[in-house]
N, C-alpha and C. Protein backbone atom coordinates (compact mmCIF):
# COMPACT_ATOMS: atom_id res chain seq x y z
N UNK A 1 54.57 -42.84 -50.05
CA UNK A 1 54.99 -43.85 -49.12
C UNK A 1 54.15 -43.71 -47.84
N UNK A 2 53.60 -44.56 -47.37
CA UNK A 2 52.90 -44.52 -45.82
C UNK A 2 53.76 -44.98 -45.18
N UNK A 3 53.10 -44.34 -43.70
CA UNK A 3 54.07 -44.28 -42.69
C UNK A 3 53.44 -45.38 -42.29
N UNK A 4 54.69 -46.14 -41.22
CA UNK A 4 53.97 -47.40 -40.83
C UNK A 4 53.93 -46.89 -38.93
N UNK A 5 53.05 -47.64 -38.48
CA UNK A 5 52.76 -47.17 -37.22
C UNK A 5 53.15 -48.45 -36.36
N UNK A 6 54.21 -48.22 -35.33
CA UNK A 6 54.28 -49.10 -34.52
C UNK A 6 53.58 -49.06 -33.56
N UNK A 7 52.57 -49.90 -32.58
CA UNK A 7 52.07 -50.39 -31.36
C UNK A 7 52.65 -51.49 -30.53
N UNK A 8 52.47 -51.09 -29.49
CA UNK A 8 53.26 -51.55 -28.34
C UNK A 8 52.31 -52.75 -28.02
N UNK A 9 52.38 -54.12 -27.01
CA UNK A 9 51.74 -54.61 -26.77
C UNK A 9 50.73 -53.88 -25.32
N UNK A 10 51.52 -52.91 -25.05
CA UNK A 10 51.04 -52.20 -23.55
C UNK A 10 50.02 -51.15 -24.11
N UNK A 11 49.80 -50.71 -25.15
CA UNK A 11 49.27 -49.84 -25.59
C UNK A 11 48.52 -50.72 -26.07
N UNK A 12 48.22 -51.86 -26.88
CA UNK A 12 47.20 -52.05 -27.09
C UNK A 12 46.29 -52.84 -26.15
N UNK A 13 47.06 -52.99 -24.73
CA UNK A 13 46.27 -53.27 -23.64
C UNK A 13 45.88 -52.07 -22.89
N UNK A 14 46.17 -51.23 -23.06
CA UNK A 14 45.65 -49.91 -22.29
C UNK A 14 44.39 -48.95 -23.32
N UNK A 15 44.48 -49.96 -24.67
CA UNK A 15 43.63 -49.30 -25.90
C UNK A 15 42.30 -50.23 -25.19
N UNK A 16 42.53 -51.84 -25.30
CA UNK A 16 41.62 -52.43 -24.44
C UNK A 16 40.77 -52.53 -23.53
N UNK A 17 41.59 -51.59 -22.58
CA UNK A 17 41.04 -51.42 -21.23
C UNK A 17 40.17 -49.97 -21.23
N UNK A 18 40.32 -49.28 -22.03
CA UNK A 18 39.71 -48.34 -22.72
C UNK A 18 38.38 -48.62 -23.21
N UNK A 19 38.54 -49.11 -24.23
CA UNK A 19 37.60 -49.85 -24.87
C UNK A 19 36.18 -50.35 -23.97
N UNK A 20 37.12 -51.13 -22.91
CA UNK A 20 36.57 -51.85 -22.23
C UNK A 20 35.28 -50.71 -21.00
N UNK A 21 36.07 -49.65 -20.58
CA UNK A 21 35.53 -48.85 -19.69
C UNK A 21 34.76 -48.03 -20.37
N UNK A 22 34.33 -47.82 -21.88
CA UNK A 22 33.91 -47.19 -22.48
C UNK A 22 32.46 -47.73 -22.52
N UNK A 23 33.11 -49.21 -22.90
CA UNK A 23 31.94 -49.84 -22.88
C UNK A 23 30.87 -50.14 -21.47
N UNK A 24 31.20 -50.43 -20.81
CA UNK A 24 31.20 -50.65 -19.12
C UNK A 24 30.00 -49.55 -18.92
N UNK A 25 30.61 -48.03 -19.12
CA UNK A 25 29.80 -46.59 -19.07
C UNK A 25 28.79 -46.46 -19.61
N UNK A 26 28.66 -46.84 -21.02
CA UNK A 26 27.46 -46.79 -21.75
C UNK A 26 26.18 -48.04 -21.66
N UNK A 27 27.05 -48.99 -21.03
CA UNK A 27 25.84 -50.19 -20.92
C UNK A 27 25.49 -49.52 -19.25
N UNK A 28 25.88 -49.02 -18.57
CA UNK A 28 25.22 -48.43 -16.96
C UNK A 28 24.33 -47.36 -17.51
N UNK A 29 24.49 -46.21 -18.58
CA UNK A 29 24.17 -44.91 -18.65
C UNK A 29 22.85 -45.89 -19.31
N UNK A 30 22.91 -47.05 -20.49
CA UNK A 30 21.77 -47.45 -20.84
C UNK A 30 20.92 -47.81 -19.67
N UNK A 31 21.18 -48.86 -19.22
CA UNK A 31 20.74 -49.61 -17.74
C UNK A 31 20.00 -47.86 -17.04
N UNK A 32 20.47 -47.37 -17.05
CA UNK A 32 20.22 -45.78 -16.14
C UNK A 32 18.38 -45.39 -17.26
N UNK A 33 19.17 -45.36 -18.16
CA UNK A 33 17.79 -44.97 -18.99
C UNK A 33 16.99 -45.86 -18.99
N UNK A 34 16.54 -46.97 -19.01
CA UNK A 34 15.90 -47.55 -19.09
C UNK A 34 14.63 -47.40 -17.53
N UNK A 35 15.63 -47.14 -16.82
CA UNK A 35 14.42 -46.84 -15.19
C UNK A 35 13.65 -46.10 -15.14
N UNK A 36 12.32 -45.89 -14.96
CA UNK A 36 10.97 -44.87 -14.78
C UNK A 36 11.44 -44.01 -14.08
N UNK A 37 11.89 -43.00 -13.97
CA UNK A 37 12.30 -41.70 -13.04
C UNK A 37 11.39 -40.60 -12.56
N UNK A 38 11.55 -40.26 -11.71
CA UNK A 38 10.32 -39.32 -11.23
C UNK A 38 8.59 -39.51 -11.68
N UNK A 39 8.72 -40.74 -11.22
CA UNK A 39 6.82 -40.85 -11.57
C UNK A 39 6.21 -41.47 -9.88
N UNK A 40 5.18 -41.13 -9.89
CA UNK A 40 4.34 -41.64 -8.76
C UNK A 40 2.81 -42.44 -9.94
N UNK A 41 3.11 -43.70 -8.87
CA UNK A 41 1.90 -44.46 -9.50
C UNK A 41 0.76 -44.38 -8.81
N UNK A 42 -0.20 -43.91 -9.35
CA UNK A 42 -1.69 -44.72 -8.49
C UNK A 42 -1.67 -46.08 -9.34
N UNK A 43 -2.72 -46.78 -7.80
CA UNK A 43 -3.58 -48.02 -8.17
C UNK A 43 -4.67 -48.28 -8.36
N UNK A 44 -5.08 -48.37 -9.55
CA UNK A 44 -6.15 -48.25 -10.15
C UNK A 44 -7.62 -48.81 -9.50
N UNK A 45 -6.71 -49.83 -8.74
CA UNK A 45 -8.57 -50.73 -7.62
C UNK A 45 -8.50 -49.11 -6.86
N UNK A 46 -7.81 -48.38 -6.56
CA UNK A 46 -8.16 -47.09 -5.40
C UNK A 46 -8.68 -46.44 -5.90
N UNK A 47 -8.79 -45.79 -7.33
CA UNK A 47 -9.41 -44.63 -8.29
C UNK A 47 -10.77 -43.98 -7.61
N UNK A 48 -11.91 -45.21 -7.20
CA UNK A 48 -12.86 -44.83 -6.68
C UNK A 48 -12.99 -44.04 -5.82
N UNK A 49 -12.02 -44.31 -4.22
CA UNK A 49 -11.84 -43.32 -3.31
C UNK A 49 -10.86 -42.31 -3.62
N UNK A 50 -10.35 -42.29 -4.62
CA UNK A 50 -9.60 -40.94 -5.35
C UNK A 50 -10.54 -40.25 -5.72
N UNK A 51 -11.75 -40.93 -6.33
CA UNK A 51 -12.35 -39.47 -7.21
C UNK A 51 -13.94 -39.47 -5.88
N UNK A 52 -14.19 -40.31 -4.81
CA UNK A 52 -15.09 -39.89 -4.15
C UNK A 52 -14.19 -38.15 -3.06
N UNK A 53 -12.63 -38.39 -2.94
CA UNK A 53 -12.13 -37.57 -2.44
C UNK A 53 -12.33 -35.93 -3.14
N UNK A 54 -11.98 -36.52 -4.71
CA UNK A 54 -11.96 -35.09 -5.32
C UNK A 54 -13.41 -34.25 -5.27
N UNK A 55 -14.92 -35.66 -5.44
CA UNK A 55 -15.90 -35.11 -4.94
C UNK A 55 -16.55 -34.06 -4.19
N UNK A 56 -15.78 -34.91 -3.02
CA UNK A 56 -16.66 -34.25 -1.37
C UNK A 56 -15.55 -33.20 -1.18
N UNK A 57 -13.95 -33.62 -0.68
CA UNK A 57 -13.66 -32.81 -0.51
C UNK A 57 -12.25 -32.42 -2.01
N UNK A 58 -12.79 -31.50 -2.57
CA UNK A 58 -11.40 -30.66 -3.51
C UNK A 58 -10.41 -30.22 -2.89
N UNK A 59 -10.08 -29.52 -1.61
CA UNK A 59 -8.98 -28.90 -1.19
C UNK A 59 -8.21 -30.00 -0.65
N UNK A 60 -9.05 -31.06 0.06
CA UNK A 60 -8.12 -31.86 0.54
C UNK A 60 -7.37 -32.77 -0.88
N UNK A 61 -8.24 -33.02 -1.91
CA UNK A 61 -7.32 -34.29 -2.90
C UNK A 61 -6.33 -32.96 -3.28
N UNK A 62 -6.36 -31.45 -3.65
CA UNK A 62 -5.18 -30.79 -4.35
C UNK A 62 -4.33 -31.08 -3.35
N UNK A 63 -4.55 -31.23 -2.23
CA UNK A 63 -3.58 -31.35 -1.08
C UNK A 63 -2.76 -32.77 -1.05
N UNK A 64 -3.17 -33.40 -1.34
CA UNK A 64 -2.78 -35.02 -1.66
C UNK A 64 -2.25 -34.85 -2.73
N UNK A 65 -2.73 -34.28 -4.10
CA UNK A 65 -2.05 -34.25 -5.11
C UNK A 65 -0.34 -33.67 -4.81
N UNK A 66 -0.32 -32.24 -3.87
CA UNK A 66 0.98 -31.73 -3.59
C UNK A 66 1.72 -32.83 -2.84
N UNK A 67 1.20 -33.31 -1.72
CA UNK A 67 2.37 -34.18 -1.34
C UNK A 67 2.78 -34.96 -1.81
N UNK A 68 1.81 -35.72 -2.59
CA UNK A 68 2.36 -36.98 -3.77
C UNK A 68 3.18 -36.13 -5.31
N UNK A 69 3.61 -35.15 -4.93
CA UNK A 69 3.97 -34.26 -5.74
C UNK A 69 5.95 -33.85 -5.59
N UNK A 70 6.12 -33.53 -3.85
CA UNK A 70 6.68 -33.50 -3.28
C UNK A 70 7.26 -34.74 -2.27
N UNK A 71 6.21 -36.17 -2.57
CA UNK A 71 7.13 -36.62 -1.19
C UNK A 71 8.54 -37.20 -1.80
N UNK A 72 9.53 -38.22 -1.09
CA UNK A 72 10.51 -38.88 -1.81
C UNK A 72 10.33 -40.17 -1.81
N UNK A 73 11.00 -40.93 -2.47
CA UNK A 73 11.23 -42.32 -2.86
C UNK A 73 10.24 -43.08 -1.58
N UNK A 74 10.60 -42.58 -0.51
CA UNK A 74 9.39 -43.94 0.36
C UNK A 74 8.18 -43.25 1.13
N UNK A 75 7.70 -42.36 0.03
CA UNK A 75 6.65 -41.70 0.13
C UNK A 75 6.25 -41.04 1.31
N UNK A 76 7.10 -40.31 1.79
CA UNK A 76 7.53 -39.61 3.25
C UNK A 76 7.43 -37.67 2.62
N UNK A 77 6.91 -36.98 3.41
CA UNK A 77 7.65 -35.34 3.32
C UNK A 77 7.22 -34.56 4.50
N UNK A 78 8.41 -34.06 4.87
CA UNK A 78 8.23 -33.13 6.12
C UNK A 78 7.93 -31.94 5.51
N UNK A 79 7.21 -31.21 6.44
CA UNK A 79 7.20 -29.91 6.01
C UNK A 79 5.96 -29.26 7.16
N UNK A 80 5.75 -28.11 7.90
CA UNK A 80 5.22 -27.32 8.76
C UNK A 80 4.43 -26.76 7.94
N UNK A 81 3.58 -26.48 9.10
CA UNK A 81 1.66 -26.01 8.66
C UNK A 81 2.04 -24.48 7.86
N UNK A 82 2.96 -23.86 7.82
CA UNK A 82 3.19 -22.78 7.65
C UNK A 82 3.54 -22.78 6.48
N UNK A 83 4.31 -23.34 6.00
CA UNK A 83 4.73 -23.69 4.74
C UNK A 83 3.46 -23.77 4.10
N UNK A 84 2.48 -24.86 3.82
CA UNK A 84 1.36 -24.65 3.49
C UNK A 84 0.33 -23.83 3.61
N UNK A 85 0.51 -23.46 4.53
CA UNK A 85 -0.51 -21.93 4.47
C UNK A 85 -0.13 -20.84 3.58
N UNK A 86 0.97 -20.42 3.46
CA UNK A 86 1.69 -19.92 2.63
C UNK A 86 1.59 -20.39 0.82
N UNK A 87 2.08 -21.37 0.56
CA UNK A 87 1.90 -21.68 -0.39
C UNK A 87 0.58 -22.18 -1.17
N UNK A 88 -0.75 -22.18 -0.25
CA UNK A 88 -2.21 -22.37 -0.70
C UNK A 88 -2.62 -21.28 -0.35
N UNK A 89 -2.35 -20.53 -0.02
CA UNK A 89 -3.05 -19.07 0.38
C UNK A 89 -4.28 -19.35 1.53
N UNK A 90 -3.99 -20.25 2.12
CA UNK A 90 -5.69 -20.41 3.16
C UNK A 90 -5.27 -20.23 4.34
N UNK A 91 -5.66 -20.86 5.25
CA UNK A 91 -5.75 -20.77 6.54
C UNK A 91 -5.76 -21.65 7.07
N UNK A 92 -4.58 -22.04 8.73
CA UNK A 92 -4.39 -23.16 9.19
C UNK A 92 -5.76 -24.10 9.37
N UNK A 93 -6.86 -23.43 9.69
CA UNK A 93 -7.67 -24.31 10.13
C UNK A 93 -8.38 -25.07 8.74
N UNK A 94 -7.85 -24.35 7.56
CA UNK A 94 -8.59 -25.45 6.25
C UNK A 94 -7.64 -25.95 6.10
N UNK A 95 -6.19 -25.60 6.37
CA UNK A 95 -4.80 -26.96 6.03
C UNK A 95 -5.28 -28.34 7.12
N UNK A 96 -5.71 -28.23 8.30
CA UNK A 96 -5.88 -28.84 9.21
C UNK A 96 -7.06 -29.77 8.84
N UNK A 97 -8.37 -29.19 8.50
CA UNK A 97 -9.42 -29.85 8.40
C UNK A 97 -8.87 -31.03 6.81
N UNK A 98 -8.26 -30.25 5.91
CA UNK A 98 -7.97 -30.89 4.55
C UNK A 98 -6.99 -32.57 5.42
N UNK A 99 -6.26 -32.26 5.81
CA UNK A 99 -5.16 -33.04 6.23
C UNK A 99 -5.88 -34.40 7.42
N UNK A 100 -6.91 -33.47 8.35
CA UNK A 100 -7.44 -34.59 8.86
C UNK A 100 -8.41 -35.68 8.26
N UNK A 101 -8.89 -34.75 6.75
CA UNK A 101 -9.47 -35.51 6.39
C UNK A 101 -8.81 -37.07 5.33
N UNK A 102 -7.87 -36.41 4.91
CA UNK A 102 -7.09 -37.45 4.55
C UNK A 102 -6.30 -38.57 5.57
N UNK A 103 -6.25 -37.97 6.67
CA UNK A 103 -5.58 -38.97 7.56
C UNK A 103 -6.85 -39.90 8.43
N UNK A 104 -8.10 -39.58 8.26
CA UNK A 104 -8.69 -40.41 8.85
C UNK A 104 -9.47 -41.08 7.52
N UNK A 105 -9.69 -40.77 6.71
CA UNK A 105 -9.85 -41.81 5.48
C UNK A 105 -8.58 -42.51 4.71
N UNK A 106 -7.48 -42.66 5.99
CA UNK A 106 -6.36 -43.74 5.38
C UNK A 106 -5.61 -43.25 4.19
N UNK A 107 -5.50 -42.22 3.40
CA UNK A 107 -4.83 -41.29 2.70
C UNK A 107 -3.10 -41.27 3.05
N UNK A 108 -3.20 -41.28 4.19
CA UNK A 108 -1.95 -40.71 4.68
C UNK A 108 -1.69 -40.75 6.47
N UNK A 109 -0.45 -41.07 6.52
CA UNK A 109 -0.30 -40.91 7.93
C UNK A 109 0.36 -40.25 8.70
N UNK A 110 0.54 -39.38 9.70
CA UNK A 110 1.36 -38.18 10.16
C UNK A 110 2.14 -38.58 11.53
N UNK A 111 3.53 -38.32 11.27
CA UNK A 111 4.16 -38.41 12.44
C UNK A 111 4.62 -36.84 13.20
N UNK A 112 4.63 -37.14 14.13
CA UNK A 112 5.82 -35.55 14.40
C UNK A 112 6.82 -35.17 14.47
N UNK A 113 7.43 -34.16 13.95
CA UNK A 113 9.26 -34.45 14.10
C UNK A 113 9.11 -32.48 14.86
N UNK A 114 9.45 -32.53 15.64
CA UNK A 114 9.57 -30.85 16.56
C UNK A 114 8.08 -30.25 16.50
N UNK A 115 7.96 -29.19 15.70
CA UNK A 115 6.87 -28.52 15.27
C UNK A 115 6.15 -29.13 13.59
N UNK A 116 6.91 -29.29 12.78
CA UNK A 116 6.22 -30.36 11.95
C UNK A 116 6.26 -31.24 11.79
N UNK A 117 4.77 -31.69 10.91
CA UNK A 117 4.72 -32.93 10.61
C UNK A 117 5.45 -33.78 9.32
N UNK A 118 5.40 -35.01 9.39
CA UNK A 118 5.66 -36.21 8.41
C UNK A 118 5.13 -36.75 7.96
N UNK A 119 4.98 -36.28 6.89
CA UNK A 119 3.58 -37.10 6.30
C UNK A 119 3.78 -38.52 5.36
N UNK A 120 3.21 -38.96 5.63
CA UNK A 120 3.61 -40.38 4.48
C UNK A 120 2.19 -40.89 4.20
N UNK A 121 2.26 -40.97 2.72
CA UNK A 121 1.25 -41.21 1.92
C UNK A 121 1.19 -42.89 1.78
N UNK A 122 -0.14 -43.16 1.94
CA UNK A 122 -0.29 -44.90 2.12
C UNK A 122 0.15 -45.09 0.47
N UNK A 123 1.07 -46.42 0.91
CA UNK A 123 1.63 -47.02 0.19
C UNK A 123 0.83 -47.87 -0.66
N UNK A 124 -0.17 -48.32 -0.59
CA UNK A 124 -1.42 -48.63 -1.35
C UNK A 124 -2.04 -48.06 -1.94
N UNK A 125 -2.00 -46.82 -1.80
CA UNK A 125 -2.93 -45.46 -3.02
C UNK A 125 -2.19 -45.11 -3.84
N UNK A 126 -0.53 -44.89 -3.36
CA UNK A 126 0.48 -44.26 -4.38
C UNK A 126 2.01 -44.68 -3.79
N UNK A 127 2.53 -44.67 -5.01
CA UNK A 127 4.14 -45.14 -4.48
C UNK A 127 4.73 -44.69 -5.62
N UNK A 128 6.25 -44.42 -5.54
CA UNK A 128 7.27 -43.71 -6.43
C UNK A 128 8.24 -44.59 -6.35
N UNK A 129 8.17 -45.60 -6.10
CA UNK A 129 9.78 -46.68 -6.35
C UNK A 129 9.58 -47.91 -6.33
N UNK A 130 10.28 -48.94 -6.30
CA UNK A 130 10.31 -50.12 -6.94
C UNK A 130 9.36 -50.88 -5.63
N UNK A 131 8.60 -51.80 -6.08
CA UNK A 131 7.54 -52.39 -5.05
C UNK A 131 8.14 -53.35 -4.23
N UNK A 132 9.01 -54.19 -4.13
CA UNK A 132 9.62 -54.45 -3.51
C UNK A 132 10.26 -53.25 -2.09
N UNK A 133 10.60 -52.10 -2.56
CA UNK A 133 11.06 -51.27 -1.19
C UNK A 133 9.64 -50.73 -0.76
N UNK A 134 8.35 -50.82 -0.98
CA UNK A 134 7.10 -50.40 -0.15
C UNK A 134 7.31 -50.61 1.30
N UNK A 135 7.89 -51.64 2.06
CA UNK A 135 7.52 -51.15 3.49
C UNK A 135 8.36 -50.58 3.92
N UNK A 136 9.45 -50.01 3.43
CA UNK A 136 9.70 -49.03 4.67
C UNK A 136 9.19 -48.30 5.07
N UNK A 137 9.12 -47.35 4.60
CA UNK A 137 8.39 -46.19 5.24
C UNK A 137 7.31 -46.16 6.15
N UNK A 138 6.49 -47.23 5.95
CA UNK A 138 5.06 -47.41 7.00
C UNK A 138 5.46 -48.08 7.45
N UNK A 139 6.52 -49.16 7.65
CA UNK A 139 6.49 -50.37 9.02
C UNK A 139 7.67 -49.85 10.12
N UNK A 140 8.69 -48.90 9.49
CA UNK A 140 9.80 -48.84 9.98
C UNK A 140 9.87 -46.87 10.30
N UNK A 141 8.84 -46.58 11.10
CA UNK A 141 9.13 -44.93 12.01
C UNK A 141 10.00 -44.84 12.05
N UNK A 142 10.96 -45.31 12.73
CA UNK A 142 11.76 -44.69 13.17
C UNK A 142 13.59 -44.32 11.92
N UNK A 143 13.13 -45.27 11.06
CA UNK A 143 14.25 -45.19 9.62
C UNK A 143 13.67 -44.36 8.79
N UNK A 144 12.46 -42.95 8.81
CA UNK A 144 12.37 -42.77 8.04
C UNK A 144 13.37 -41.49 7.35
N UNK A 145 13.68 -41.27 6.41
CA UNK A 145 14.57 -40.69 5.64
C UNK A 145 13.85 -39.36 4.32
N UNK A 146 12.60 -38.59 5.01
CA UNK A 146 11.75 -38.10 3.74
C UNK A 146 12.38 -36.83 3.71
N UNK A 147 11.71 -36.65 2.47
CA UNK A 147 12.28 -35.25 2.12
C UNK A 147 11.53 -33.83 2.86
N UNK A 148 12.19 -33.17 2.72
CA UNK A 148 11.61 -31.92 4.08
C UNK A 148 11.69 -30.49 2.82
N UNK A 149 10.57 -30.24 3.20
CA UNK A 149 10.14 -28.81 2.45
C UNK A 149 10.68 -27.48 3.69
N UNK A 150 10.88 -26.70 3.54
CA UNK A 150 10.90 -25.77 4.15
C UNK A 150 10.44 -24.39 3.98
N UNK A 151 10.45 -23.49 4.45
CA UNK A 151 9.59 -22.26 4.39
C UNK A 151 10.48 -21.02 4.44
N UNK A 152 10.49 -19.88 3.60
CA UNK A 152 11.33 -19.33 3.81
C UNK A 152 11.39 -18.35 4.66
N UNK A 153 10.05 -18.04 4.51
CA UNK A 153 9.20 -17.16 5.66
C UNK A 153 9.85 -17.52 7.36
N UNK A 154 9.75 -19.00 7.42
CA UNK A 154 9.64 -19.20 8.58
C UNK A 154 11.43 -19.36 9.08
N UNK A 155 12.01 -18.78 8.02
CA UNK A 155 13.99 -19.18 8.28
C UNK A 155 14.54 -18.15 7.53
N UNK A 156 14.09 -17.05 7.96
CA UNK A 156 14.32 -15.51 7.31
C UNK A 156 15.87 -14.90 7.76
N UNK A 157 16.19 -15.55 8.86
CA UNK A 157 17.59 -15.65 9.23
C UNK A 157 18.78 -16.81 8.78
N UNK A 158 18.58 -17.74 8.34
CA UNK A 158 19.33 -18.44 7.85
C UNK A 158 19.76 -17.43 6.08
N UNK A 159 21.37 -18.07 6.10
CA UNK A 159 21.67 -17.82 5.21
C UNK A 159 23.34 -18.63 4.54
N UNK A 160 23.17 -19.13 3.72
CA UNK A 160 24.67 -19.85 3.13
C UNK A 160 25.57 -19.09 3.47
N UNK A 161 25.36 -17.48 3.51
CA UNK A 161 26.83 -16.87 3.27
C UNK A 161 27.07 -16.53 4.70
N UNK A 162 25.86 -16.60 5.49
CA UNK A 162 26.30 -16.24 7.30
C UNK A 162 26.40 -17.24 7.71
N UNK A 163 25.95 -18.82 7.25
CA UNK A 163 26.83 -19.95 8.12
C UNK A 163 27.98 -20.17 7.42
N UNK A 164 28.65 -19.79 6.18
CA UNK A 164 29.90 -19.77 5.62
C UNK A 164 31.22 -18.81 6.88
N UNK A 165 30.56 -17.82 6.96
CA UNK A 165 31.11 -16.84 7.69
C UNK A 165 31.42 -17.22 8.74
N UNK A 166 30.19 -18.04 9.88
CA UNK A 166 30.16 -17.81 11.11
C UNK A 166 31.21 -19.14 11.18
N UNK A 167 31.47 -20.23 9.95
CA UNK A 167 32.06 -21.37 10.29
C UNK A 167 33.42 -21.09 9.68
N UNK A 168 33.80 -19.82 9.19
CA UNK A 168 35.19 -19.41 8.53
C UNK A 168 36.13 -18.88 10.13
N UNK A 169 34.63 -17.87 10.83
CA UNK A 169 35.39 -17.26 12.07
C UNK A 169 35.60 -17.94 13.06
N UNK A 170 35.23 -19.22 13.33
CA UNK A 170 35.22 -20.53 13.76
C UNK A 170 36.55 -21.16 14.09
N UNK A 171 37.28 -21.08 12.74
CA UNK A 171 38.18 -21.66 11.95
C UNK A 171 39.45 -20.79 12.60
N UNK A 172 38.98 -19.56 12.39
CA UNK A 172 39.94 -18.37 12.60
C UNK A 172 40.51 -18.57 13.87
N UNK A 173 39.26 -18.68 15.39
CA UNK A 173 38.80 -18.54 16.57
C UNK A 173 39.70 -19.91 16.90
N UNK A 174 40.06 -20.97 16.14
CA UNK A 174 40.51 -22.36 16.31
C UNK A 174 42.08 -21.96 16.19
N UNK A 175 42.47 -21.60 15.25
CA UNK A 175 43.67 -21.18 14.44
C UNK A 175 44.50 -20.63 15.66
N UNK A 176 43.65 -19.07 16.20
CA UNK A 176 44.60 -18.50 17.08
C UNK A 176 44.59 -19.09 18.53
N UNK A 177 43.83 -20.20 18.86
CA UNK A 177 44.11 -20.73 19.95
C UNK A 177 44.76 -21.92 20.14
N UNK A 178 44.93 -22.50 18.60
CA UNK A 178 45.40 -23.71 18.68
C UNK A 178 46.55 -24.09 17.89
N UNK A 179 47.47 -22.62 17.69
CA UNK A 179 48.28 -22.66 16.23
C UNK A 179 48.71 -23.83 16.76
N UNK A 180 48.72 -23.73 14.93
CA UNK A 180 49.37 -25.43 14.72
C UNK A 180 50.91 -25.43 13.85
C-alpha cells in the first residue's frame, strides 16, 4: 500500500518560492561567470611604444608590467619608493629614473598622497574594467579610490593583535569611566 502524501497549498507556495530563489541564485552566479575577471587589456594600436619601451628601457616596462599587475579596477596604485626598492632589489635612484621615464613618455601619471605616490596607468595603454568606467580615474583626482601596496619594512610596528589590544583597553578605559 503507498502512503499518500498530503500538501498544503502554503507549502507548495513556499516550495515555489524556493524554487524560485534557487533559480534567481544560479542565473546571478551564471551572469557572475560569464564576466572577464582579473585581466588587464592592452591596446594593440599602443604595442609599438610597448615594445620600443621594453627596447630602450627594460627596468622601466618590468616596472609597468608590476603596476599594471597590481593596480585596481580604475587603474590607480599607491604604494612608496620603498616598497619598490625592496621588492626589485635596486636603488631609489633606478626606481626614480624607471618611473620618470614612464611618466614623461605618457605611461602613467603620479599624484601624491603624504610620502607616496599614486600612480595611475594611462587609460589608453591598459585598462582592467568595463570601458565605459575609463574616466574616472584620470579626469576625476580627487575620487580616486586605488589600491595601496604597503611595505612591511616600512610598518614594522603595526600589528592586528596590538591595535586589537590597544582598541579592547580603549573599551575597558570607556567602561570604567562611563559605566553604563
Amino acid at each position: 500500500m503507498q502512503a499518500m502524501s498530503v500538501v498544503t497549498d502554503q507549502q507548495r507556495v513556499r516550495r515555489l518560492a524556493e524554487i524560485q530563489t534557487q533559480n534567481e541564485k544560479e542565473a546571478a552566479q551564471a551572469e557572475e561567470n560569464k564576466k572577464n575577471r582579473d585581466f588587464v587589456q592592452l591596446y594593440r594600436a599602443n604595442m609599438p611604444e610597448i615594445r620600443w619601451l621594453m627596447a630602450n628601457y627594460p627596468f622601466a616596462s618590468i616596472l609597468l608590467i608590476f603596476l599594471l599587475e597590481h593596480m585596481d579596477g580604475k587603474n590607480c596604485l599607491a604604494c612608496g619608493y620603498d616598497l619598490l626598492v625592496d621588492y626589485f632589489g635596486k636603488t631609489r635612484n633606478t626606481i626614480y629614473k624607471a618611473i620618470k621615464v614612464l611618466e614623461e613618455n605618457g605611461f602613467l601619471a603620479i599624484l601624491k598622497m603624504g610620502t607616496s605616490n599614486v600612480y595611475i596607468i594611462n587609460a589608453e595603454i591598459a585598462w582592467t574594467s568595463y570601458e565605459n568606467q575609463k574616466t574616472g580615474a584620470l579626469v576625476t583626482y580627487a575620487n580616486v579610490d586605488g589600491k595601496m601596496l604597503v611595505n612591511r619594512k616600512e610598518n614594522m610596528d603595526y600589528s592586528i593583535d596590538k591595535q586589537a589590544e590597544r582598541f579592547k583597553a580603549l573599551g575597558a578605559k570607556i567602561d570604567r569611566k562611563y559605566k553604563l
